[in-house]
Protein backbone atom coordinates (compact mmCIF):
# COMPACT_ATOMS: atom_id res chain seq x y z
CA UNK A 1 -96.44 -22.72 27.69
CA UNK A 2 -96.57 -26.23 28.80
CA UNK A 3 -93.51 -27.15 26.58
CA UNK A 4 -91.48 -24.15 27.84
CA UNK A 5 -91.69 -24.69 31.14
CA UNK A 6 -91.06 -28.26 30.77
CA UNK A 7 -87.90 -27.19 28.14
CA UNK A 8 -86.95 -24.80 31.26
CA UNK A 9 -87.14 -27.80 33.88
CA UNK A 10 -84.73 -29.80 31.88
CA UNK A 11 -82.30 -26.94 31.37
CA UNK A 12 -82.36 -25.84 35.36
CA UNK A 13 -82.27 -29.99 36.07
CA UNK A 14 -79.39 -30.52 33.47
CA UNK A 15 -77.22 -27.49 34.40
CA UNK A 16 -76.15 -29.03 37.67
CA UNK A 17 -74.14 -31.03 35.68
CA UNK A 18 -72.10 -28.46 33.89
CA UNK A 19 -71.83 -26.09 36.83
CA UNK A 20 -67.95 -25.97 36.74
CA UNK A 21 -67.74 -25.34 33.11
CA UNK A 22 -70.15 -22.60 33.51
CA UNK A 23 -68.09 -20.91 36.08
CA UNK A 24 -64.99 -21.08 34.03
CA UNK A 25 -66.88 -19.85 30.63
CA UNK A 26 -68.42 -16.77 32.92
CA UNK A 27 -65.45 -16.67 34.94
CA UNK A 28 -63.03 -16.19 31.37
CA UNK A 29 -65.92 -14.12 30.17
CA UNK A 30 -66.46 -11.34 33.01
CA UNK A 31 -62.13 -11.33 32.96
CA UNK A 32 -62.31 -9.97 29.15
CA UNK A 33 -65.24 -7.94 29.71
CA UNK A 34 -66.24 -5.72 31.11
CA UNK A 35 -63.99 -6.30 34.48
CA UNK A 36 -60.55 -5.83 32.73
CA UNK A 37 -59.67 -2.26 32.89
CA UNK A 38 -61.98 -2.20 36.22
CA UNK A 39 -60.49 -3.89 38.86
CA UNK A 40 -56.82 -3.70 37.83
CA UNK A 41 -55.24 -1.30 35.50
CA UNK A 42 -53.07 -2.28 33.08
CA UNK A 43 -49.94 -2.13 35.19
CA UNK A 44 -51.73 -4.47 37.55
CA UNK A 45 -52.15 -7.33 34.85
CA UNK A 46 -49.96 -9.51 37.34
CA UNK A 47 -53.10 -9.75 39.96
CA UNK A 48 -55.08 -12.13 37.22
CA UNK A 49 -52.88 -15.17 38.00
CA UNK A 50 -54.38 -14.46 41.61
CA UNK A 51 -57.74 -14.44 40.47
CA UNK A 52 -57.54 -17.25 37.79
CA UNK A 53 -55.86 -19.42 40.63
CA UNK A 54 -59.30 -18.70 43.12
CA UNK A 55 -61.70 -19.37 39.97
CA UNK A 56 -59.97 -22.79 39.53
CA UNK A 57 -60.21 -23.32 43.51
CA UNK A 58 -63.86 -22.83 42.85
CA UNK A 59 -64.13 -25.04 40.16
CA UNK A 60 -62.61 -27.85 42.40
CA UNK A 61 -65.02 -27.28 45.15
CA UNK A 62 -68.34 -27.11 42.56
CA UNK A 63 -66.93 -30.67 41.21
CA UNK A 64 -67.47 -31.72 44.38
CA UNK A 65 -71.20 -31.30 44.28
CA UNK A 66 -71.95 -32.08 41.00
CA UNK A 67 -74.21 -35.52 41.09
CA UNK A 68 -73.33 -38.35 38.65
CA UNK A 69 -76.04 -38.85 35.73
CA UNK A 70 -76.40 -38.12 32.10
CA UNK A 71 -77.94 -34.69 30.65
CA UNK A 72 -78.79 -33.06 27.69
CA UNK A 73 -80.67 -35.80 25.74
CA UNK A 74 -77.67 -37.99 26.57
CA UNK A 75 -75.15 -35.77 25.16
CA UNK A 76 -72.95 -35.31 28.38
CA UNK A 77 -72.57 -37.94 30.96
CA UNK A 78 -71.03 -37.44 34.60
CA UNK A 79 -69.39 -40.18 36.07
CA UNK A 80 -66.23 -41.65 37.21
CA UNK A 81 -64.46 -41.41 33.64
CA UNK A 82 -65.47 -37.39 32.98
CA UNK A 83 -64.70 -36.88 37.04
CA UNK A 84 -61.17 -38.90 37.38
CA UNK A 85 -59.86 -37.02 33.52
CA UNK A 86 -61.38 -33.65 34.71
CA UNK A 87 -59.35 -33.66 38.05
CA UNK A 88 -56.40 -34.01 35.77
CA UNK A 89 -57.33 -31.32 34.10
CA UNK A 90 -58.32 -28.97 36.63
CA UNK A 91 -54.77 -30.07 38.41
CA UNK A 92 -52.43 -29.07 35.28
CA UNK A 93 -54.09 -25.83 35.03
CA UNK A 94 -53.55 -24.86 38.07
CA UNK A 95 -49.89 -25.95 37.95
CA UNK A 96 -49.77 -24.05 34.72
CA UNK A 97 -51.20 -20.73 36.09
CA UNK A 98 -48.25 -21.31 39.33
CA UNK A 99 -45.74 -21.51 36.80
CA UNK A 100 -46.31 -18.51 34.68
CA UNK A 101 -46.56 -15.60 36.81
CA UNK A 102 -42.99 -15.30 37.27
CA UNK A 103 -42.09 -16.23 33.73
CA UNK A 104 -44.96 -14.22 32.48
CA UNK A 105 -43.34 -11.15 34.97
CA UNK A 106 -39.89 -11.50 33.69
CA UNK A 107 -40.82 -11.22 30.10
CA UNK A 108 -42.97 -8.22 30.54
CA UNK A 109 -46.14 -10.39 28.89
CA UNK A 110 -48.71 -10.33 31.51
CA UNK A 111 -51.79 -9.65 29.94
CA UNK A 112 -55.64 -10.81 30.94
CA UNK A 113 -56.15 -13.00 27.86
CA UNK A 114 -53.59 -15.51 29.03
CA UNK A 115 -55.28 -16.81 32.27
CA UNK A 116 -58.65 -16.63 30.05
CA UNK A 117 -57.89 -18.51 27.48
CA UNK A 118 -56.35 -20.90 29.69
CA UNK A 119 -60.23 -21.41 30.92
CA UNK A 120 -62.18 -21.29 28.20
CA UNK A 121 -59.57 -23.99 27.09
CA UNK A 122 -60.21 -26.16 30.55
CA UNK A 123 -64.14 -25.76 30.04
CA UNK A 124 -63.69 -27.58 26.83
CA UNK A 125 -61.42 -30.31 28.56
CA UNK A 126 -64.53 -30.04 31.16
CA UNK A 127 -66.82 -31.10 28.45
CA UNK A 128 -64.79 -33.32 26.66
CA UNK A 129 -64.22 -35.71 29.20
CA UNK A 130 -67.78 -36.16 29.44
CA UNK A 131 -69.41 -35.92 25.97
CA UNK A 132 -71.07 -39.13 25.05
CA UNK A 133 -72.48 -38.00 21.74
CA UNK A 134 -70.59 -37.34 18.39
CA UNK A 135 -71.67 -33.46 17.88
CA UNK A 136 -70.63 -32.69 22.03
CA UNK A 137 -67.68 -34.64 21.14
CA UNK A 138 -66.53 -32.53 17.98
CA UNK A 139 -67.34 -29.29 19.46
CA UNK A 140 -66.53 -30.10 22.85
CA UNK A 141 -62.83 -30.61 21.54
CA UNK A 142 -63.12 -27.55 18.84
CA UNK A 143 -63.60 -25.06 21.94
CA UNK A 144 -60.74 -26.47 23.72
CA UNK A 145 -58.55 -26.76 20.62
CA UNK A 146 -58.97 -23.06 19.61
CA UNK A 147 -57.93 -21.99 22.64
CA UNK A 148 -54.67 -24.38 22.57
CA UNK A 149 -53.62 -22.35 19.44
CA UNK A 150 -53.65 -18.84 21.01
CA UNK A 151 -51.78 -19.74 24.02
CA UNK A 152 -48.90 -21.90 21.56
CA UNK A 153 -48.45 -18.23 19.56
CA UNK A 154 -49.02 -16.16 22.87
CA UNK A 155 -45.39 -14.68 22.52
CA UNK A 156 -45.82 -12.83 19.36
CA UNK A 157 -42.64 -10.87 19.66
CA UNK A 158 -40.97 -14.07 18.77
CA UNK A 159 -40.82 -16.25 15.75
CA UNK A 160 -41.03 -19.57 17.16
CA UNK A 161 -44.10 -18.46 19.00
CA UNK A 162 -46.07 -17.61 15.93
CA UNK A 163 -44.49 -20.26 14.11
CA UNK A 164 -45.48 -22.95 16.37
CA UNK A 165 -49.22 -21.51 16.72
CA UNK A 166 -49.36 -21.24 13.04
CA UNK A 167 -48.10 -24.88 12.12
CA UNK A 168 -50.32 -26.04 14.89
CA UNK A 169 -53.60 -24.36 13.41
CA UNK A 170 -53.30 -25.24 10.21
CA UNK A 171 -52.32 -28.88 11.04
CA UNK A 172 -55.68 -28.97 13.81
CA UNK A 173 -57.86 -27.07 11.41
CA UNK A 174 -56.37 -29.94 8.98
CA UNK A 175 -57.07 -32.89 11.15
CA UNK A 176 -60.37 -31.39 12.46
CA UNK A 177 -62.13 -31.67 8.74
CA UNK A 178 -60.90 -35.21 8.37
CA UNK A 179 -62.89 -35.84 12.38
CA UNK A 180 -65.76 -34.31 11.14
CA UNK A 181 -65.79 -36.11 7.37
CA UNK A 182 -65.12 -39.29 9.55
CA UNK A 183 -67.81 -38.84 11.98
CA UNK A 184 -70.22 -38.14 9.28
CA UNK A 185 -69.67 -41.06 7.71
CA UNK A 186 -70.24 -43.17 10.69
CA UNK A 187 -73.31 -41.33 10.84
CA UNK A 188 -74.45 -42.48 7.69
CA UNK A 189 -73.63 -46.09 7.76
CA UNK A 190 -75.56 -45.98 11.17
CA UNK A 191 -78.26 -45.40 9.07
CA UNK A 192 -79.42 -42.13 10.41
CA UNK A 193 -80.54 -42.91 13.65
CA UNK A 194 -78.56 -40.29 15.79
CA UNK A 195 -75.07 -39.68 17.29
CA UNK A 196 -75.29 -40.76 20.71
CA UNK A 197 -72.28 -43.56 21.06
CA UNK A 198 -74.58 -45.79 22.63
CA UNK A 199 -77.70 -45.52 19.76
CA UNK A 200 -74.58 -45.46 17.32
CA UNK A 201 -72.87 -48.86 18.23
CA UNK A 202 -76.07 -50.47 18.40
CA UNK A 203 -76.92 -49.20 15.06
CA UNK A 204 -73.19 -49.89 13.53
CA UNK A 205 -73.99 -53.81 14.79
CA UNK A 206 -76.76 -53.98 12.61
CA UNK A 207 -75.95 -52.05 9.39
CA UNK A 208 -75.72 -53.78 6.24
CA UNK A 209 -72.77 -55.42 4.81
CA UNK A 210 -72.97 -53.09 1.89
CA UNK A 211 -71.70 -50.37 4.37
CA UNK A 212 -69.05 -52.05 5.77
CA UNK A 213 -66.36 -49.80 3.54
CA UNK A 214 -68.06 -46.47 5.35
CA UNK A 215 -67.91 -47.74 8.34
CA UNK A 216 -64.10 -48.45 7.60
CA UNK A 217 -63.26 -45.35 6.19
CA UNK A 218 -65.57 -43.49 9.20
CA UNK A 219 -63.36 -45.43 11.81
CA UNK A 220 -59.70 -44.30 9.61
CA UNK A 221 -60.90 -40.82 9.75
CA UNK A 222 -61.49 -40.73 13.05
CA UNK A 223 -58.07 -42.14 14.02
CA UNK A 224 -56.71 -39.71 12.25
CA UNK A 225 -58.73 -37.26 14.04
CA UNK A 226 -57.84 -38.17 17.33
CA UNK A 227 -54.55 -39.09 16.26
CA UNK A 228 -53.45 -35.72 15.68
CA UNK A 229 -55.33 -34.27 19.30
CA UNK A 230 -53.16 -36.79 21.35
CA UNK A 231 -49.76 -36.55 19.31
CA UNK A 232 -49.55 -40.03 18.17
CA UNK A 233 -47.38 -41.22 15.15
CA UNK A 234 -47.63 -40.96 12.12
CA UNK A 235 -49.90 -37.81 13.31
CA UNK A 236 -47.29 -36.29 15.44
CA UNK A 237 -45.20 -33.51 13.09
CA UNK A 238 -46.79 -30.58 14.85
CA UNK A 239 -45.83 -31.14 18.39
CA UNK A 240 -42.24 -30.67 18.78
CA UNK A 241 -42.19 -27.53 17.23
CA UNK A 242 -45.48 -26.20 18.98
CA UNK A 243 -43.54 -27.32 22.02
CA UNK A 244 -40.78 -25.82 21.31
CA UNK A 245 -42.30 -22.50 20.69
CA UNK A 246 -44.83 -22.00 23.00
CA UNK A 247 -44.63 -20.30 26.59
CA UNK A 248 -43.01 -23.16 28.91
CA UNK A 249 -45.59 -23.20 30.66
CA UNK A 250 -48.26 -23.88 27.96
CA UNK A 251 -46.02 -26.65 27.08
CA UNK A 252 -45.97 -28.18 30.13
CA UNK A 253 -50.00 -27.45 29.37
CA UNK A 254 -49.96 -28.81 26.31
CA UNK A 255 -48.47 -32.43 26.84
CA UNK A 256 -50.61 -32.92 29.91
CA UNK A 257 -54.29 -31.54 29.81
CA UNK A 258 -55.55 -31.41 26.67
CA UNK A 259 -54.37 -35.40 26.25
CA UNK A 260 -56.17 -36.26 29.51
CA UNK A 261 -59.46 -34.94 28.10
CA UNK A 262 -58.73 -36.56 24.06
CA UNK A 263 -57.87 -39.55 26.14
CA UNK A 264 -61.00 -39.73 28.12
CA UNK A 265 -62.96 -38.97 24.85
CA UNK A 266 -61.16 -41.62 23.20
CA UNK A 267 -62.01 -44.39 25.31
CA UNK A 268 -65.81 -43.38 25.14
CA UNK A 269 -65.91 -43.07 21.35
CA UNK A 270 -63.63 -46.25 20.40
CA UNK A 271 -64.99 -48.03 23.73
CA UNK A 272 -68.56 -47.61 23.57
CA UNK A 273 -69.55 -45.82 20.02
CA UNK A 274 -67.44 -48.41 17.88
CA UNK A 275 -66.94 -51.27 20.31
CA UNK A 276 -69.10 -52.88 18.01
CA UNK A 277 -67.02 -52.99 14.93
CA UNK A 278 -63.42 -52.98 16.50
CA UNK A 279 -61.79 -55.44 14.20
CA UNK A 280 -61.96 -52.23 11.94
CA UNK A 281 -59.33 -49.56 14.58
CA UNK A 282 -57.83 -52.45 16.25
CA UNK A 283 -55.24 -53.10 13.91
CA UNK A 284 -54.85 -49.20 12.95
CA UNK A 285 -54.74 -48.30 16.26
CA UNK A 286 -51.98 -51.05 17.52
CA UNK A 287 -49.81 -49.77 14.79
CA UNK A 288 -49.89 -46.25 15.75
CA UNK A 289 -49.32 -47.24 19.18
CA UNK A 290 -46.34 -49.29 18.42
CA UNK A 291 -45.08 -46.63 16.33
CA UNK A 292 -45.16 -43.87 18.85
CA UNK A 293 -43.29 -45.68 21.31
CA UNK A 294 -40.75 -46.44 19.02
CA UNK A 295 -40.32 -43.42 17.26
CA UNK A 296 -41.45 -41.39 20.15
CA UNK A 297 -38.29 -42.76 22.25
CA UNK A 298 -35.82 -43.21 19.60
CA UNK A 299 -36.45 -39.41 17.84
CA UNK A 300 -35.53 -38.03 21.59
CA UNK A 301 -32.27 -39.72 21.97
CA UNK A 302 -31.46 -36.99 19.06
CA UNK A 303 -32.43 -33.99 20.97
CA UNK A 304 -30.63 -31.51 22.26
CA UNK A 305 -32.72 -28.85 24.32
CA UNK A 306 -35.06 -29.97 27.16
CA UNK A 307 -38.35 -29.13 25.35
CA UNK A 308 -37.88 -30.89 22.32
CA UNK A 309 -36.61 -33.60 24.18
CA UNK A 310 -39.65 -33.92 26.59
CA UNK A 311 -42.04 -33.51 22.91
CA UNK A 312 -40.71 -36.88 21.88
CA UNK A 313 -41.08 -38.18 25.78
CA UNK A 314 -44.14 -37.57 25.60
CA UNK A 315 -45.52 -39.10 21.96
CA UNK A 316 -43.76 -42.13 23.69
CA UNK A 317 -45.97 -42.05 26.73
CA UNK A 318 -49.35 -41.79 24.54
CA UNK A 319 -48.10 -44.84 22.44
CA UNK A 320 -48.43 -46.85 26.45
CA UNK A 321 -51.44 -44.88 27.05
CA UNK A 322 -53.22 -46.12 23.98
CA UNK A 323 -52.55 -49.96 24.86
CA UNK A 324 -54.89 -49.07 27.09
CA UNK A 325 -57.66 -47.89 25.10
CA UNK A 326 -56.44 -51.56 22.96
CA UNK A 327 -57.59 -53.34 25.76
CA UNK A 328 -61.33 -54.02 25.26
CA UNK A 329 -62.15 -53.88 28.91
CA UNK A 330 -63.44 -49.76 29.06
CA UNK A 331 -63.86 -49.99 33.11
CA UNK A 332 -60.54 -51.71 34.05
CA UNK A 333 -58.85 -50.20 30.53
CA UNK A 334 -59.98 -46.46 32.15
CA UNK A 335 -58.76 -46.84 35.28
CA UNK A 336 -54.96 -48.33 34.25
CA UNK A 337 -55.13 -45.07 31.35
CA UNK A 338 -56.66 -42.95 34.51
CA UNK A 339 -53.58 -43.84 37.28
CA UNK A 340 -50.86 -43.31 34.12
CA UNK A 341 -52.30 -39.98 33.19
CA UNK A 342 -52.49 -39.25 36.74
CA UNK A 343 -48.58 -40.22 37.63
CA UNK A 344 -47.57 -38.75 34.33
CA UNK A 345 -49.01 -35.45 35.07
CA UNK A 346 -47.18 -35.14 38.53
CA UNK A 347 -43.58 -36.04 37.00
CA UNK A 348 -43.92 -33.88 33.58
CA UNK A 349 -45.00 -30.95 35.67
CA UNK A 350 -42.39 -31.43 37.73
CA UNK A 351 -39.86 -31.85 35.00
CA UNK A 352 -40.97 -28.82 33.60
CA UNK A 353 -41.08 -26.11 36.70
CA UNK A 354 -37.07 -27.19 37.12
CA UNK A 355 -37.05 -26.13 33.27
CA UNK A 356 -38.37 -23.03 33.58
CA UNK A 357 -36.60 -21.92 36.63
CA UNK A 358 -33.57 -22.66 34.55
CA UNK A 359 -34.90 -21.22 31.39
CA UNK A 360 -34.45 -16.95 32.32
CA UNK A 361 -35.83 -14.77 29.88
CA UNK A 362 -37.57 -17.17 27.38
CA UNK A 363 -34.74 -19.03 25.68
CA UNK A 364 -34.70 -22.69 24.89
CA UNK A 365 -32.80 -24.75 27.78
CA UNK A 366 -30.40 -26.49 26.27
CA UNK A 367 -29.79 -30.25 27.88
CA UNK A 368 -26.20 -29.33 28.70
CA UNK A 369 -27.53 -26.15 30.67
CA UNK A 370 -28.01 -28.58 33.22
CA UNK A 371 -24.04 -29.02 33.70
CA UNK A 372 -23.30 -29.06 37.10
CA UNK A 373 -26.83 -28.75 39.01
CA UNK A 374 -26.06 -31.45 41.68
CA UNK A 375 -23.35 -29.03 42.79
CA UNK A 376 -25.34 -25.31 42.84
CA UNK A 377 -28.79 -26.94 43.30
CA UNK A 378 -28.48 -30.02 45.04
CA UNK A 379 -32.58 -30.31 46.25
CA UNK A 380 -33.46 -29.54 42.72
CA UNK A 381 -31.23 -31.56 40.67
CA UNK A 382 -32.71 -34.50 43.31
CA UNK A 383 -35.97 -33.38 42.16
CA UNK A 384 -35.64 -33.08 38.55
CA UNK A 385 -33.38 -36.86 39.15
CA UNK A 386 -36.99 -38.50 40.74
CA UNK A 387 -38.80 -36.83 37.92
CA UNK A 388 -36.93 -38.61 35.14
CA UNK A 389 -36.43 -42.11 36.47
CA UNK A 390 -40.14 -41.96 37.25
CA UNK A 391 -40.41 -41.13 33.68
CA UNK A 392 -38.43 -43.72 32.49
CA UNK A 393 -40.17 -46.36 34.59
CA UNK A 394 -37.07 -47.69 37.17
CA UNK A 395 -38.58 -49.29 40.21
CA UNK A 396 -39.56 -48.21 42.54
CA UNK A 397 -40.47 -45.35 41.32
CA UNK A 398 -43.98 -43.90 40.79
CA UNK A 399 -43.47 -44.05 37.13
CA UNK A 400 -42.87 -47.92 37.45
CA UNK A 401 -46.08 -49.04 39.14
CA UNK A 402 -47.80 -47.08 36.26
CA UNK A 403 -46.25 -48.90 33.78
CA UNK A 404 -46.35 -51.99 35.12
CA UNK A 405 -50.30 -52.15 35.92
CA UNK A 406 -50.42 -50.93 31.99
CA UNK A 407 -47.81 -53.77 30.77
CA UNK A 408 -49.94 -56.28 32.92
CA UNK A 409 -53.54 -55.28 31.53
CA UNK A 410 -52.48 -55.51 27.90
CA UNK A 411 -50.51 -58.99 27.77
CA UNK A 412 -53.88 -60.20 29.73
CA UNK A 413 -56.09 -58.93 26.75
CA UNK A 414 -53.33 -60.72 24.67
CA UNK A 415 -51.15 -57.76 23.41
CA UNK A 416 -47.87 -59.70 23.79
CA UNK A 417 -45.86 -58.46 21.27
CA UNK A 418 -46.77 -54.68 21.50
CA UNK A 419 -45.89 -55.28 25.65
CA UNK A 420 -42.70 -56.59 24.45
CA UNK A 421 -42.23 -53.16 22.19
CA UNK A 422 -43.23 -51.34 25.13
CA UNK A 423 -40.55 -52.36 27.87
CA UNK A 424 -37.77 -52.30 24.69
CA UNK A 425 -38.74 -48.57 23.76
CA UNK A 426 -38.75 -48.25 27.78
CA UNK A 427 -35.45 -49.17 28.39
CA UNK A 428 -34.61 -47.08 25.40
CA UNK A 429 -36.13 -44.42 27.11
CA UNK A 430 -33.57 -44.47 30.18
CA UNK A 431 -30.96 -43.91 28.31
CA UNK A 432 -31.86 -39.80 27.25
CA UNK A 433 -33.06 -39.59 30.64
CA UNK A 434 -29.73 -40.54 32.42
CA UNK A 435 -28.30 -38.52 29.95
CA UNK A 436 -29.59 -35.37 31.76
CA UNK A 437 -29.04 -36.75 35.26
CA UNK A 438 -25.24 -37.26 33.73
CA UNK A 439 -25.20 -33.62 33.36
CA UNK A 440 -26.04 -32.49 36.45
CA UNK A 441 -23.82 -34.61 38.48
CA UNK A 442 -21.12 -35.83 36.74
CA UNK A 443 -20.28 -32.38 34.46
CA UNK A 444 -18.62 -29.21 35.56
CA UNK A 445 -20.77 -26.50 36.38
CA UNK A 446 -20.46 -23.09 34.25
CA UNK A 447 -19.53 -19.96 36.03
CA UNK A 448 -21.93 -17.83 37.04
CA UNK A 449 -25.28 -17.69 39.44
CA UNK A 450 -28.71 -18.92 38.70
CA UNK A 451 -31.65 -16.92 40.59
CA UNK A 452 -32.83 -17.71 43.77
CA UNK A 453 -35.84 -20.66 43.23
CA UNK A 454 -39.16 -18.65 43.24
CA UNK A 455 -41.94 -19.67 45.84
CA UNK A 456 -44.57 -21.03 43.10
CA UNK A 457 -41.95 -22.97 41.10
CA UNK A 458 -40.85 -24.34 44.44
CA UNK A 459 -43.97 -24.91 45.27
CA UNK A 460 -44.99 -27.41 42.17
CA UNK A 461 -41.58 -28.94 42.59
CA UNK A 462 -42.27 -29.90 46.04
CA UNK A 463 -45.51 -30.56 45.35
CA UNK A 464 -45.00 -33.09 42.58
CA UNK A 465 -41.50 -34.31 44.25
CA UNK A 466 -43.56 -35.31 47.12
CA UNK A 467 -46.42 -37.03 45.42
CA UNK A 468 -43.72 -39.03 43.31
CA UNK A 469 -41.72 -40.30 46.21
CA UNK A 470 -44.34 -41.10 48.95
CA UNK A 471 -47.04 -42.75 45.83
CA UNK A 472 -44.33 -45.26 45.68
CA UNK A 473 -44.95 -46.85 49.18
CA UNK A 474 -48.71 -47.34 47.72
CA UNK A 475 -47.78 -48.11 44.45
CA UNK A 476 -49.33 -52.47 44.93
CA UNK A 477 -52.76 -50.55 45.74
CA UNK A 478 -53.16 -47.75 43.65
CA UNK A 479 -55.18 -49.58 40.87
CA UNK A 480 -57.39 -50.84 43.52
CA UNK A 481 -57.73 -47.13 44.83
CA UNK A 482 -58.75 -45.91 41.20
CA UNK A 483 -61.21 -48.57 41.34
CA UNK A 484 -62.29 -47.39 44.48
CA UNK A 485 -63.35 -43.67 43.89
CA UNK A 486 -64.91 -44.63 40.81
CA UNK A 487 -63.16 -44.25 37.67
């Protein structure tokens, strides 16, 4: 009795910590069963966005109250790494869920299991961000990854849907073996003595030299691994296609969440668990980030639709990210990663509300859809203008400042020549982006009306416009503010 009370006591003490992600697993729960069919009928399935939007609201206010500490015999860890990724998190969703009513409403495609999934996805995010142990880790980013698939091939009336969600599962079910192989491995060169990152570096220090080729192939594997979750060359073949398919919205999802929390998970794992043996993913991991920049920014000057396009933008803007993660110094390294995740999530959400207010019933926007835009929809072509400068990193815009504290923390830690890739792919980068803003205001504009601006794609426009234009007047102090609230 003794042990079960005590086994009780940790549970009840240790829950505190995880009270938003049980409120979004009971919330996404309750919404599938039993209360669908309840509260709304099924010509009502509109009213979940509501309802998903309030959960979320909630979720924000518990994060507020949940103390800092570790839990679950140092599985999961809250602090200012899990808090600063999960706010990014909880943000996109809720940008995501504002987006897709009206597209949702338009197609006729409202249905409960959209705005679920969409939490049981974020719970996993929830997790991820603050797993410090190698099984929360794997199935911390399993639950969330799942999820991803269902919402790529939501639209199964169409073929790019179900081809995207398809080519995306087998690909993640693909990549997830080769994390799992690789994390086994590590396990065993540690010798056996567990799979919290701490207990694991410390034991990685100390193996034998006869275990130095498991520990190598354990660290590849894992790459891999995370490679694939984040998008990042040469593990990058399923994203443009699973962004091109997927509900606008869920691609907008896609290349912003789900990242934030791989990122956060990838700083603890490479930062903590195998800070010990990083001359074996240093070299791996500069190539791949070299190698999405470049390829990342020179594959989108090829596009031709907005999606695809923004696919390539963003392998681009995980091959900056990851200089990050290259820089040895986790605190400052987090909080540079942190503010660039942060800005980037404001200007791709952006980016992608003016999409899919120009995108009707479902069909790919094309890049010359844009024609004329300055002239019918002069506040949102201004918009969608801020959005990709910022993007492209042209002072003194948002987008530059998080660049340039990025650029600036890897040539200190000595990455000179993978800076110097960095502002080359950059400039690159411009030259795709102008190439929309050259639609909009220097092409004729087709015949024909587009429909009125509705009030929640207005309102993330706004919203994200705003954020992007008055950030820049604190753009000298925003690392110092990350630093601040504890990242």
């Amino acid at each position: 009795m003794s042990f079960a009370r005590a086994l009780l006591e940790a549970l009840l003490r240790d829950s505190r910590l995880i009270t938003p992600q049980l409120l979004l697993v009971g919330a996404a729960t309750l919404m599938l069963w039993p209360l669908d069919g309840i509260l709304f009928q099924r010509g009502e399935k509109r009213k979940w966005a509501p309802v998903t939007l309030v959960v979320l609201a909630l979720t924000g206010l518990l994060m507020l109250g949940v103390p800092s500490g570790s839990g679950f015999s140092g599985m999961y860890k809250v602090d200012g790494l899990a808090r600063g990724f999960q706010w990014i998190s909880l943000l996109s969703a809720i940008a995501t869920v504002f987006l897709s009513q009206r597209m949702l409403d338009g197609m006729e495609e409202q249905t409960v299991e959209y705005y679920a999934m969409i939490l049981f996805a974020l719970s996993g995010m929830f997790f991820l961000a603050g797993a410090t142990d190698l099984v929360s880790i794997y199935f911390s980013l399993e639950l969330m990854a799942v999820c991803i698939y269902i919402l790529a091939a939501y639209l199964r009336n169409q073929d790019r849907s179900i081809e995207a969600g398809v080519k995306y599962f087998l690909l993640g079910a693909f990549s997830s073996g080769i994390l799992l192989y690789g994390l086994s491995l590590l396990f065993i060169a540690a010798g056996g003595q567990g799979t919290n990152l701490s207990a694991l570096n410390q034991a990685l220090a100390m193996a034998p030299k006869n275990s130095d080729f498991l520990v190598f192939a354990g660290v590849l594997m894992v790459l891999v691994g995370f490679g694939f979750k984040v998008a990042a060359v040469p593990f990058h073949q399923w994203s443009p296609d699973a962004y091109d398919g997927a509900p606008t919205p869920i691609t907008a999802f896609m290349a912003t969440a789900p990242k934030a929390a791989a990122i956060a998970a990838f700083i603890r794992l490479f930062g903590t668990g195998l800070h010990g043996v990083s001359s074996d993913w240093v070299p791996p991991l500069s190539f791949v980030a070299g190698a999405s920049m470049v390829w990342g920014n020179v594959a989108a000057l090829r596009q031709s639709t907005m999606k695809r396009m923004l696919a390539y933008s963003s392998i681009a803007h995980v091959g900056y990210m990851l200089m990050g993660v290259l820089s040895m110094d986790v605190a400052q390294g987090a909080q540079v990663i942190w503010l660039y995740m942060g800005i980037y999530l404001f200007m791709n959400m952006g980016a992608f509300a003016v999409v899919i207010h120009l995108q009707g019933k479902g069909e790919g926007e094309r890049i010359e859809d844009f024609r004329g835009l300055g002239r019918r929809q002069p506040v949102l072509a201004f918009a969608m203008m801020v959005f990709l400068l910022s993007l492209a990193g042209i002072p003194p815009l948002l987008g530059f400042f998080g660049k340039f504290f990025l650029f600036k923390l890897a040539i200190e830690q000595g990455y000179v020549f993978l800076t110097t890739l960095a502002l080359v792919t950059s400039a690159i980068s411009a030259y795709y982006y102008l190439m929309v803003v050259n639609q909009m205001y220097f092409r004729e504009a087709p015949e024909g009306d587009r429909p009125a601006l509705g009030t929640a794609i207005a309102a993330v426009v706004t919203a994200a416009c705003a954020v992007t234009l008055i950030g820049t007047a604190f753009g000298p102090w925003l690392l110092e503010w990350a630093g601040r609230i504890g990242v």
